[in-house]
Protein backbone atom coordinates (compact mmCIF):
# COMPACT_ATOMS: atom_id res chain seq x y z
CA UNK A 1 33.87 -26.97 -25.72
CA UNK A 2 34.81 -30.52 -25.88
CA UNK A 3 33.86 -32.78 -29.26
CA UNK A 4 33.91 -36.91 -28.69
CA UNK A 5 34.07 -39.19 -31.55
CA UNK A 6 32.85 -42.99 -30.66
CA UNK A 7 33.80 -45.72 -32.35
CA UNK A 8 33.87 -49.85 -32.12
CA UNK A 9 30.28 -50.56 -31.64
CA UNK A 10 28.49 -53.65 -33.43
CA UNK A 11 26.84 -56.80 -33.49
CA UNK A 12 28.31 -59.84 -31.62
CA UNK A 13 26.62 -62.63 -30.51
CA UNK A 14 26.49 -63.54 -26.94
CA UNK A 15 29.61 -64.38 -25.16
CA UNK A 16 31.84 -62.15 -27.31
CA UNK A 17 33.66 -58.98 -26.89
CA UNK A 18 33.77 -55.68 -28.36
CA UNK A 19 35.98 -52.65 -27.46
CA UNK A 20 34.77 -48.97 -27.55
CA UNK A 21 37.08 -46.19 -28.09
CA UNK A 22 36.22 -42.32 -27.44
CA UNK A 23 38.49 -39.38 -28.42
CA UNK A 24 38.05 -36.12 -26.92
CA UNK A 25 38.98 -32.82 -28.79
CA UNK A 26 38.89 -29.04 -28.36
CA UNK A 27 38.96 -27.62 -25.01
CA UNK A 28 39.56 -30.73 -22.89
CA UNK A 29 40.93 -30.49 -19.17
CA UNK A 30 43.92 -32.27 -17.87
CA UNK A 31 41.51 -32.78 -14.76
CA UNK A 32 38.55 -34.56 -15.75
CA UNK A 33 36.33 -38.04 -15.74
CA UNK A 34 34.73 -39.51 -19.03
CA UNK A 35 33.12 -42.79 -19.33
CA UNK A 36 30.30 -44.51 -21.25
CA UNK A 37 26.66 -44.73 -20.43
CA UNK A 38 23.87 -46.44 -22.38
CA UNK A 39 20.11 -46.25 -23.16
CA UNK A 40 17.85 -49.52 -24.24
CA UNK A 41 14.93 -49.08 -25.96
CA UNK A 42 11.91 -47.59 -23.53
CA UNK A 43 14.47 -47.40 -20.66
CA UNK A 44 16.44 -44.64 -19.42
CA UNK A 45 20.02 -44.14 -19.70
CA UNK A 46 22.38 -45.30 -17.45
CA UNK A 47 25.96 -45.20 -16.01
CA UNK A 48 28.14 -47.82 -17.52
CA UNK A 49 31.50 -47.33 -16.16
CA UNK A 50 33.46 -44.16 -15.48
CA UNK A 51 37.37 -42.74 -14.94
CA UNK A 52 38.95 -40.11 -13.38
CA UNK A 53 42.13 -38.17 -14.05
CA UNK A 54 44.02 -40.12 -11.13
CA UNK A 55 42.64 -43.61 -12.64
CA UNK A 56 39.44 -44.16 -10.21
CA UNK A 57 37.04 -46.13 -12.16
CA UNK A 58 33.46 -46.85 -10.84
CA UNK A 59 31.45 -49.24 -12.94
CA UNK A 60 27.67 -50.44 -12.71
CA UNK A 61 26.94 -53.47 -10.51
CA UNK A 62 25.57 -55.43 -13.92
CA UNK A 63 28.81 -55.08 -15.99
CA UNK A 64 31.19 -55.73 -12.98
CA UNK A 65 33.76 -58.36 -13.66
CA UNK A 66 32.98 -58.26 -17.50
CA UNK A 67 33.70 -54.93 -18.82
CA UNK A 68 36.76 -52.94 -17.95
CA UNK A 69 37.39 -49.57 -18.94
CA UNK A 70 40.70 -47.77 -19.32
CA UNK A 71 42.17 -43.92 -20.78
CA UNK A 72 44.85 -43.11 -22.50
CA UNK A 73 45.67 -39.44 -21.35
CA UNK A 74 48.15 -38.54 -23.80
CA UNK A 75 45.74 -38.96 -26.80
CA UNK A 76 42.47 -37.93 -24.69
CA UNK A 77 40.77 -41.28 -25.43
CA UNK A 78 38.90 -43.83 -23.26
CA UNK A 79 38.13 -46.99 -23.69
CA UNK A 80 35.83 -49.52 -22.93
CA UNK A 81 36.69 -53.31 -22.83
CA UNK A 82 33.23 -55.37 -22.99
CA UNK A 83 33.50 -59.13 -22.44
CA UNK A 84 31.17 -62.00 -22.18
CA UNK A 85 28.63 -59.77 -23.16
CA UNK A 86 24.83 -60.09 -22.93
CA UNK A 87 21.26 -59.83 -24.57
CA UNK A 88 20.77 -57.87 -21.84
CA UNK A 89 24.17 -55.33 -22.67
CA UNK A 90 22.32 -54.07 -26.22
CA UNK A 91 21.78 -50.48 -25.98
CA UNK A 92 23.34 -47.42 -27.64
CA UNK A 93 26.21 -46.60 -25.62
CA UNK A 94 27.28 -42.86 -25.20
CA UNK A 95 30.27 -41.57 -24.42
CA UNK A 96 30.61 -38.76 -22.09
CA UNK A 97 33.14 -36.08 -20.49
CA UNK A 98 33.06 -34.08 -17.16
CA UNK A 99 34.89 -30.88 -16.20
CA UNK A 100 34.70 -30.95 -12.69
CA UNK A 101 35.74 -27.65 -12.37
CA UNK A 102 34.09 -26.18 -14.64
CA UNK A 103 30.87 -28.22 -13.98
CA UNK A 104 30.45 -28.82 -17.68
CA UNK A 105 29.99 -31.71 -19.67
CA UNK A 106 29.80 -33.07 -23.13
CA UNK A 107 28.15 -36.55 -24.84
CA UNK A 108 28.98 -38.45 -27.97
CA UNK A 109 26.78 -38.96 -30.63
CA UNK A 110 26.17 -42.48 -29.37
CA UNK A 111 27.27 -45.91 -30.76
CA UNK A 112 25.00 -49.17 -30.95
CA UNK A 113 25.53 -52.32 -29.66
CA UNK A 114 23.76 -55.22 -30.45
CA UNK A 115 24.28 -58.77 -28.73
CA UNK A 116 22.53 -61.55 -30.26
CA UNK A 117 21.30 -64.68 -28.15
């Protein structure tokens, strides 16, 4: 089983950045993808941005160009670089890991962000 711990969430107003980190413990895979979604109030949750093992990244048409995330394999942690952020970008973001292999996953406990207008 695989544990994530989220941090760097927060209030900023709009036009600022925040960075969110997420380390992975336990049983984690050398092969894998982990990433960040996030879920407004009354809406569902969606894909944020994702990477792979081998550095693919896929990333949601509305944070394109702003937010850029990154991993750091040798301490099992992946971050998430959100500029010029929105009204629009407050949501609890969760963190999440995928075995591919093993067709599992795992989510973080969830971190809020709040962007002031």
């Amino acid at each position: 089983q695989v544990q994530l711990v989220e941090s760097g969430g927060g209030l900023v107003r709009a036009g600022g950045s925040l960075r969110l980190s997420c380390a992975a413990s336990g049983s984690v895979s050398s092969i894998n993808a982990m990433g960040w979604y996030r879920q407004a109030p009354g809406k569902q949750r969606e894909l944020v941005a994702m990477i792979r093992s081998g550095e693919s990244t896929n990333y949601a048409d509305s944070v394109k160009g702003r937010f850029t995330i990154s991993r750091d394999n040798a301490k099992s942690t992946v971050y998430l670089q959100m500029n010029s952020l929105k009204p629009e970008d407050t949501a609890v973001y969760y963190c999440r890991y995928e075995n591919p292999y093993a067709a599992t996953y795992s989510w973080g406990q969830g971190t809020q962000v709040t962007v002031s207008s």
